[in-house]
PDB file of N, CA and C in Angstrom:
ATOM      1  N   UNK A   1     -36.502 -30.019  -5.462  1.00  0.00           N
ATOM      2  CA  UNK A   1     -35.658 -29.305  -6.369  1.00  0.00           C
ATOM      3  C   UNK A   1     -35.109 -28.059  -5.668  1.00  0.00           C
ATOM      4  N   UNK A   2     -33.719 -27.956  -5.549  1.00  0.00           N
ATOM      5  CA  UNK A   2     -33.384 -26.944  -5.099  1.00  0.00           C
ATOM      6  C   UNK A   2     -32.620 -26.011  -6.296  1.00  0.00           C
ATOM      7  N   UNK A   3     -32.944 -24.699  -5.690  1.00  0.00           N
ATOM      8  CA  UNK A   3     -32.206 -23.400  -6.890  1.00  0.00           C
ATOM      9  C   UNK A   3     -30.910 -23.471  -6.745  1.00  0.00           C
ATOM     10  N   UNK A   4     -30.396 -24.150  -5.792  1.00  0.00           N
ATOM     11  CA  UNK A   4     -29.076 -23.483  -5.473  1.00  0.00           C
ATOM     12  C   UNK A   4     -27.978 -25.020  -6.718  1.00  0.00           C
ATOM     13  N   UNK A   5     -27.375 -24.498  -7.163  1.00  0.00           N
ATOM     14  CA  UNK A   5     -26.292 -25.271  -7.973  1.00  0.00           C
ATOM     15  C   UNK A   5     -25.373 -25.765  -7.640  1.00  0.00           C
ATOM     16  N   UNK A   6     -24.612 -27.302  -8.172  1.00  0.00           N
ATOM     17  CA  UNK A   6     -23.534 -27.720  -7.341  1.00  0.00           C
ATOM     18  C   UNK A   6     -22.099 -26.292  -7.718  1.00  0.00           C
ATOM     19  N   UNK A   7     -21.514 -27.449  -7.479  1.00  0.00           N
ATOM     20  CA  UNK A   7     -20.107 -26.839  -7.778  1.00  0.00           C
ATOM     21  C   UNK A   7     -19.124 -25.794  -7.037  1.00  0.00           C
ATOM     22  N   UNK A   8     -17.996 -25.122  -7.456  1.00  0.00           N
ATOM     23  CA  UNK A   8     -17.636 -24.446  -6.430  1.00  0.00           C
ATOM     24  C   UNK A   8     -18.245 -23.059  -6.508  1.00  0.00           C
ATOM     25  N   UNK A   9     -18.252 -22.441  -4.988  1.00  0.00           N
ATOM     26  CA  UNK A   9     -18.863 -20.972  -4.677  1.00  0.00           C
ATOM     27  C   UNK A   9     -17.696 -19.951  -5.032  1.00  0.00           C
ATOM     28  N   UNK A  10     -17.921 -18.918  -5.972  1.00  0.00           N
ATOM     29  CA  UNK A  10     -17.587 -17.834  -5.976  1.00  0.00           C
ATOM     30  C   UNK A  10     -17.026 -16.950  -4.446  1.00  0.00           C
ATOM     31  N   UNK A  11     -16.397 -16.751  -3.979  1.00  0.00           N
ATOM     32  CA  UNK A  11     -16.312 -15.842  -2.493  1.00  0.00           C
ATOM     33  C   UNK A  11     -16.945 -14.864  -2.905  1.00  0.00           C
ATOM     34  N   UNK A  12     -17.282 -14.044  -1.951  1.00  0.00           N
ATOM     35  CA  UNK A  12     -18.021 -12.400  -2.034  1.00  0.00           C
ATOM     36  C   UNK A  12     -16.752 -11.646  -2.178  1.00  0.00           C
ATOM     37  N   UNK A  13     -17.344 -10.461  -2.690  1.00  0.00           N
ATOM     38  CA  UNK A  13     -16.547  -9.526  -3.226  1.00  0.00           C
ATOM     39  C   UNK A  13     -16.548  -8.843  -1.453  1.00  0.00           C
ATOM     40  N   UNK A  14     -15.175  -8.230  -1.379  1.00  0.00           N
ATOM     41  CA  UNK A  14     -15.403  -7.187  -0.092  1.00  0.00           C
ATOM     42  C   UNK A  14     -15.564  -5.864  -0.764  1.00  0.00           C
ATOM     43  N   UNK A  15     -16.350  -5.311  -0.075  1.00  0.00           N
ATOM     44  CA  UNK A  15     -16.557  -3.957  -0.836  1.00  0.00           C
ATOM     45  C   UNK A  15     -15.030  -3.098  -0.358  1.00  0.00           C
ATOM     46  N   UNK A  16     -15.211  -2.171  -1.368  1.00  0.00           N
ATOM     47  CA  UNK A  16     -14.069  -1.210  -1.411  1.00  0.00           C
ATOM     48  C   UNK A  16     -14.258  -0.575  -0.471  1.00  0.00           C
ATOM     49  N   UNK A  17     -13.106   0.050   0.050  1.00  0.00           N
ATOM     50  CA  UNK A  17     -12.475   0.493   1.069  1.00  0.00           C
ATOM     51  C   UNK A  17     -12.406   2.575   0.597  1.00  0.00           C
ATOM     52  N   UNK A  18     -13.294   3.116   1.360  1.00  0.00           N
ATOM     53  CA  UNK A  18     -13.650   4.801   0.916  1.00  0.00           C
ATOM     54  C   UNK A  18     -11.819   5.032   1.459  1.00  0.00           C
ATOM     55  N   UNK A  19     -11.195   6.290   0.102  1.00  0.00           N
ATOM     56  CA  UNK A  19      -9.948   6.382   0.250  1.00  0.00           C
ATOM     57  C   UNK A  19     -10.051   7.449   1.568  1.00  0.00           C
ATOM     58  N   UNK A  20      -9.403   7.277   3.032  1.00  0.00           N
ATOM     59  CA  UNK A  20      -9.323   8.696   3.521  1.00  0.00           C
ATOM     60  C   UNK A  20      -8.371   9.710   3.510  1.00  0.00           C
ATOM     61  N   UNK A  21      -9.007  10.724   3.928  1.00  0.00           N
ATOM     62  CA  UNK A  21      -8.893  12.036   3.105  1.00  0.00           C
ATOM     63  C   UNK A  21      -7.345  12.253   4.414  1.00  0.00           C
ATOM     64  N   UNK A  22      -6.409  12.397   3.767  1.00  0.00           N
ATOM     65  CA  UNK A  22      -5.071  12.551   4.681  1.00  0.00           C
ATOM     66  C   UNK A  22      -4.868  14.219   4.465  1.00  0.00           C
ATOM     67  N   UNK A  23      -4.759  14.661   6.458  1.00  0.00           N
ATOM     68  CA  UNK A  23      -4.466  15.966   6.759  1.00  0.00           C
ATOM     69  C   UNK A  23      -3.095  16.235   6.304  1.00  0.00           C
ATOM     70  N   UNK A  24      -2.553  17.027   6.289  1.00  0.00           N
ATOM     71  CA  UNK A  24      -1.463  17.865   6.451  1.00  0.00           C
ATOM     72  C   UNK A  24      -0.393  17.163   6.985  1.00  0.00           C
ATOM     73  N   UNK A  25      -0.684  16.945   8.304  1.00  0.00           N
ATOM     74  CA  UNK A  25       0.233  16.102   9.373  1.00  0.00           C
ATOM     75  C   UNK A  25       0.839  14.811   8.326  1.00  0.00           C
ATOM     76  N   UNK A  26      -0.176  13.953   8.083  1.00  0.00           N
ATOM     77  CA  UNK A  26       0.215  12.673   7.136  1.00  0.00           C
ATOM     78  C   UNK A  26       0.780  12.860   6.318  1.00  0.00           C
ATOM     79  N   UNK A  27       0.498  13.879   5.214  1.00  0.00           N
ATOM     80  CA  UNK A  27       0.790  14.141   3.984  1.00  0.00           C
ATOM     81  C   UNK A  27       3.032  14.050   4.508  1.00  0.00           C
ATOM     82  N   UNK A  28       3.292  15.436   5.307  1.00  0.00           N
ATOM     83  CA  UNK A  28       4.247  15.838   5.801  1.00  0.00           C
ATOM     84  C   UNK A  28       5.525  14.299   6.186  1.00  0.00           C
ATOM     85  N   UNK A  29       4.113  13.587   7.349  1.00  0.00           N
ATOM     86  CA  UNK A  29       4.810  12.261   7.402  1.00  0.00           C
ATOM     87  C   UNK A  29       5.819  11.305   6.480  1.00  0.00           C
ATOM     88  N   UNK A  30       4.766  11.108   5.520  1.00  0.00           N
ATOM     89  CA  UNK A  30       4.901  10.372   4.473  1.00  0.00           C
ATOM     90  C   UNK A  30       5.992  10.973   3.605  1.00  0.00           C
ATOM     91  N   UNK A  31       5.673  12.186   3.402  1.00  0.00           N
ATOM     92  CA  UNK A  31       7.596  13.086   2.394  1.00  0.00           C
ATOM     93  C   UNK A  31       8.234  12.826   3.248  1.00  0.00           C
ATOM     94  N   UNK A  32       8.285  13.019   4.417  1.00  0.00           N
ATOM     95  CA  UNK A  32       9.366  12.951   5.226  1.00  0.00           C
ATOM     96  C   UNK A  32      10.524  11.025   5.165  1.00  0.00           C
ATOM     97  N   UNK A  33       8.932  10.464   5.651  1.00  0.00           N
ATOM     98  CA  UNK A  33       9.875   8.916   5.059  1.00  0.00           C
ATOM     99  C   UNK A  33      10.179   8.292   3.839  1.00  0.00           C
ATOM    100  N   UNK A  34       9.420   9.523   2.940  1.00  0.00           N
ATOM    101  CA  UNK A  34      10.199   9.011   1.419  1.00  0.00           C
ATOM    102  C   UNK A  34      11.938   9.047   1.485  1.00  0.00           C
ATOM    103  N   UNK A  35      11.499  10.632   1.968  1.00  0.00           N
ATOM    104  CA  UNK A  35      13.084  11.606   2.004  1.00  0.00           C
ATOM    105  C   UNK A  35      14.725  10.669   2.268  1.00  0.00           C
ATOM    106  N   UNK A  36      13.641   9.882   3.910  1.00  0.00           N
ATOM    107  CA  UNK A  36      14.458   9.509   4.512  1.00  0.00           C
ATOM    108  C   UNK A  36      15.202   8.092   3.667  1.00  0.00           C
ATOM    109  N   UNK A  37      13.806   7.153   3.113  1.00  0.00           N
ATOM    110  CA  UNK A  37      14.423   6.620   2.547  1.00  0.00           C
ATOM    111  C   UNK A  37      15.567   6.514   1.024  1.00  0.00           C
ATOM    112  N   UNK A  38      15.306   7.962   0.473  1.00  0.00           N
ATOM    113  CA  UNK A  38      15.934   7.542  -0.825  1.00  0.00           C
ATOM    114  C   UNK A  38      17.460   8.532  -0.116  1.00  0.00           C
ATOM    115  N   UNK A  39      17.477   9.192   1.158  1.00  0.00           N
ATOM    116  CA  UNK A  39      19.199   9.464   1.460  1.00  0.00           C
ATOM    117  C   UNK A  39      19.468   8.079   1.546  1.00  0.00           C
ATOM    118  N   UNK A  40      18.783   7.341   2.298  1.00  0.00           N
ATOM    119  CA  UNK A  40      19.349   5.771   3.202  1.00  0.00           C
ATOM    120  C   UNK A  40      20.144   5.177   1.664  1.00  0.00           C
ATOM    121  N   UNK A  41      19.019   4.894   0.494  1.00  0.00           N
ATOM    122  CA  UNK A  41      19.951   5.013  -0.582  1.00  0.00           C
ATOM    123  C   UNK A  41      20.628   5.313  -1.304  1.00  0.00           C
ATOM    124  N   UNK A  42      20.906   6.765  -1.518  1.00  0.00           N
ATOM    125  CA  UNK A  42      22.148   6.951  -1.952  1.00  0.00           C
ATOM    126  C   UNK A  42      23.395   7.178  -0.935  1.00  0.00           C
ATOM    127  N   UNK A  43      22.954   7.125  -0.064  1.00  0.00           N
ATOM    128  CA  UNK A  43      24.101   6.295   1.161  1.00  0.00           C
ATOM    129  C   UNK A  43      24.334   5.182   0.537  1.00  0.00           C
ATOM    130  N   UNK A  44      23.990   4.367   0.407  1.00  0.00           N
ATOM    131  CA  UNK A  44      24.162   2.814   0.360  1.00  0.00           C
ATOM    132  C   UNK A  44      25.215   2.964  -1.282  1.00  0.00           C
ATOM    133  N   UNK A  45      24.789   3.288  -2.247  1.00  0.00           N
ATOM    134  CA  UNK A  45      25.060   3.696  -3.320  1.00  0.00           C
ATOM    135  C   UNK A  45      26.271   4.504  -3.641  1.00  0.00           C
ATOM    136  N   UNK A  46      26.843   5.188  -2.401  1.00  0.00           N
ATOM    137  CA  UNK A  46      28.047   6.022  -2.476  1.00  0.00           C
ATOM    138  C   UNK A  46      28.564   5.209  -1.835  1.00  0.00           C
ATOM    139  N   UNK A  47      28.242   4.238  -0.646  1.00  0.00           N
ATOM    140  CA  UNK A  47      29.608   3.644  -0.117  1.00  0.00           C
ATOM    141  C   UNK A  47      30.329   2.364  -1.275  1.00  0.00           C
ATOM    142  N   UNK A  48      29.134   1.945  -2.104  1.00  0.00           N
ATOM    143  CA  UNK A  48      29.039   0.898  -2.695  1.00  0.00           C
ATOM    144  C   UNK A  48      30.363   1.510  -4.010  1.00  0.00           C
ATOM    145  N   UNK A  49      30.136   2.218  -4.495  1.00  0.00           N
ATOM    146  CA  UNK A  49      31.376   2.971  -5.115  1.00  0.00           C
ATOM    147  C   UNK A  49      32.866   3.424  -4.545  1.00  0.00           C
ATOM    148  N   UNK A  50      33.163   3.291  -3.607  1.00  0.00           N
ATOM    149  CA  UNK A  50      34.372   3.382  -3.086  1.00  0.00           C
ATOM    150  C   UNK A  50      35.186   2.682  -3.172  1.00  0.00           C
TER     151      UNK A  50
END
């Protein structure tokens, strides 16, 4: 007699991922390529109106 049961296996959970803690530098990064992207769109958005 075995404990173990047919059927299909559940996968394992991966454990969560600890959030890291972003310096200054990153923070800066990241506005910066927001920035960049929402000119890229209203570029796109003003030519699209002409």
């Amino acid at each position: 007699m075995s404990s173990r049961q047919g059927g299909k296996q559940k996968p394992l959970k991966a454990p969560k991922k600890d959030r890291q803690d972003m310096d200054e530098d990153d923070v800066a990064l990241k506005q910066k390529l927001r920035d960049q992207q929402k000119a890229e769109k209203d570029a796109i958005a003003k030519m699209k109106k002409k």
